[in-house]
Protein backbone atom coordinates (compact mmCIF):
# COMPACT_ATOMS: atom_id res chain seq x y z
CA UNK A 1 3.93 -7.83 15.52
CA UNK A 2 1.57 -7.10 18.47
CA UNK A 3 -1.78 -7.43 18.91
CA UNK A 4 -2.04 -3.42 18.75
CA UNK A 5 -0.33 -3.12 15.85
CA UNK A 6 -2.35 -6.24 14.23
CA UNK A 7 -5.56 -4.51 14.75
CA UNK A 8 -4.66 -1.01 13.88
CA UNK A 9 -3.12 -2.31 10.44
CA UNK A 10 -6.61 -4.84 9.75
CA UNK A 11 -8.96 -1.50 10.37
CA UNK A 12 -6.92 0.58 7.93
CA UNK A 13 -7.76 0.51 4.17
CA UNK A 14 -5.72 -0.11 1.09
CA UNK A 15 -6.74 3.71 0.38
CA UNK A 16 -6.11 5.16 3.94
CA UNK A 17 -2.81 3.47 3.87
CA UNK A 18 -1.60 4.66 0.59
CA UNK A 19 -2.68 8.13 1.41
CA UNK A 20 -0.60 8.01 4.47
CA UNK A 21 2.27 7.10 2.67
CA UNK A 22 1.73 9.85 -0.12
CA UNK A 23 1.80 12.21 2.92
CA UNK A 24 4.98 10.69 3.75
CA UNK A 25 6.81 11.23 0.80
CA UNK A 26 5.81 14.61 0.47
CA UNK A 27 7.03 15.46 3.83
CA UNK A 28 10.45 13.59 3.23
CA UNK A 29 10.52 15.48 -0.21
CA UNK A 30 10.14 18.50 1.29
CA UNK A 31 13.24 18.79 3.23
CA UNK A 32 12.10 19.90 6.27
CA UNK A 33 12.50 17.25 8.89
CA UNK A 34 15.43 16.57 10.62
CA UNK A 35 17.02 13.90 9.71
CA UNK A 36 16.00 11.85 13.19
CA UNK A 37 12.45 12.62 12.20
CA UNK A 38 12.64 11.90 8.49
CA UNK A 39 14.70 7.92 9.15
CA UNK A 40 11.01 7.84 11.67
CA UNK A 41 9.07 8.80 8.60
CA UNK A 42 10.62 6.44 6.32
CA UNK A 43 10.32 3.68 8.77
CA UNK A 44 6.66 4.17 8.67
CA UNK A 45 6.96 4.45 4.75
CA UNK A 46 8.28 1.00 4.38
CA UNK A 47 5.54 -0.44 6.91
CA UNK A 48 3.04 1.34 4.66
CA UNK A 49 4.58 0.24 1.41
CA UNK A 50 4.84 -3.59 2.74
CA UNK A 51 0.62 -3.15 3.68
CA UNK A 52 -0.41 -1.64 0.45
CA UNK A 53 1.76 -4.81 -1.41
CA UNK A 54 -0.40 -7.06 0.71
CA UNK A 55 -3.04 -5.95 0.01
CA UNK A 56 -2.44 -5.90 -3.56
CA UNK A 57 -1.34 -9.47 -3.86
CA UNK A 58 -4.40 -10.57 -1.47
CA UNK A 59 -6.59 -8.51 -4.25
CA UNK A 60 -5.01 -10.13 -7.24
CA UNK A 61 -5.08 -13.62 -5.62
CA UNK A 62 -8.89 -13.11 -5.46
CA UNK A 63 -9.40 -11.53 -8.63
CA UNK A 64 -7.54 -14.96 -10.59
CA UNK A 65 -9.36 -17.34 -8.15
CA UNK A 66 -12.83 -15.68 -9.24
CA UNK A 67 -12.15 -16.10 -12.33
CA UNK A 68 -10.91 -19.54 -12.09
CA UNK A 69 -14.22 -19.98 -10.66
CA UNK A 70 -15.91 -18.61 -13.40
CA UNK A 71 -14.37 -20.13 -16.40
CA UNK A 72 -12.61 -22.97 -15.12
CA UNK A 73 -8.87 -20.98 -16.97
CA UNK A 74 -6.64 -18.28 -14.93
CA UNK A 75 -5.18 -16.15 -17.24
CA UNK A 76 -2.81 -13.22 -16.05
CA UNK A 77 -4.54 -10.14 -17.28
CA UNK A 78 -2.41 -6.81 -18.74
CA UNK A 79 -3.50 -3.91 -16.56
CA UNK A 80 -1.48 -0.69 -15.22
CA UNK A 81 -2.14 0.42 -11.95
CA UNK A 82 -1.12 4.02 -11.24
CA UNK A 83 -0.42 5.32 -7.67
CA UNK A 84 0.92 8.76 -8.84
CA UNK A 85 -1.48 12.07 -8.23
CA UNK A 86 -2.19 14.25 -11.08
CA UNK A 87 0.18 17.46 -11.40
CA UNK A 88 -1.47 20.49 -10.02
């Protein structure tokens, strides 16, 4: 990856990043773009995706090391994470 690209990806947040790739779907759902444009869309889709999992697994690695820090015992915790919007 280039240096560009390296930056660009470090000064975007988990949030900004998700919300780009929300956008994305919608606009692929829509059926709308040609299909040159939506393979572009979904290439930026999957670069999104592979971010926000990052990001997530950088977050979760912090969360069990704090509380190994705390308590001296990891323990995986039960929690559901939703990434859908509510209906409108």
């Amino acid at each position: 990856m280039s240096e560009k690209k390296e930056s660009k990806e470090q000064k975007m947040s988990f949030e900004e990043a998700l919300e780009k790739l929300e956008d994305i779907v919608s606009r692929i759902e829509e059926g709308e773009l040609s299909l040159n444009d939506c393979l572009a869309e979904y290439e930026k889709g999957i670069k999104l995706a592979a971010f926000c999992a990052r990001e997530l697994k950088a977050a979760k690695a912090k969360v069990e090391k704090l509380q190994k820090e705390n308590d001296g015992a990891v323990e995986a915790l039960e929690c559901e994470i939703s990434a859908t919007r509510s209906e409108e």
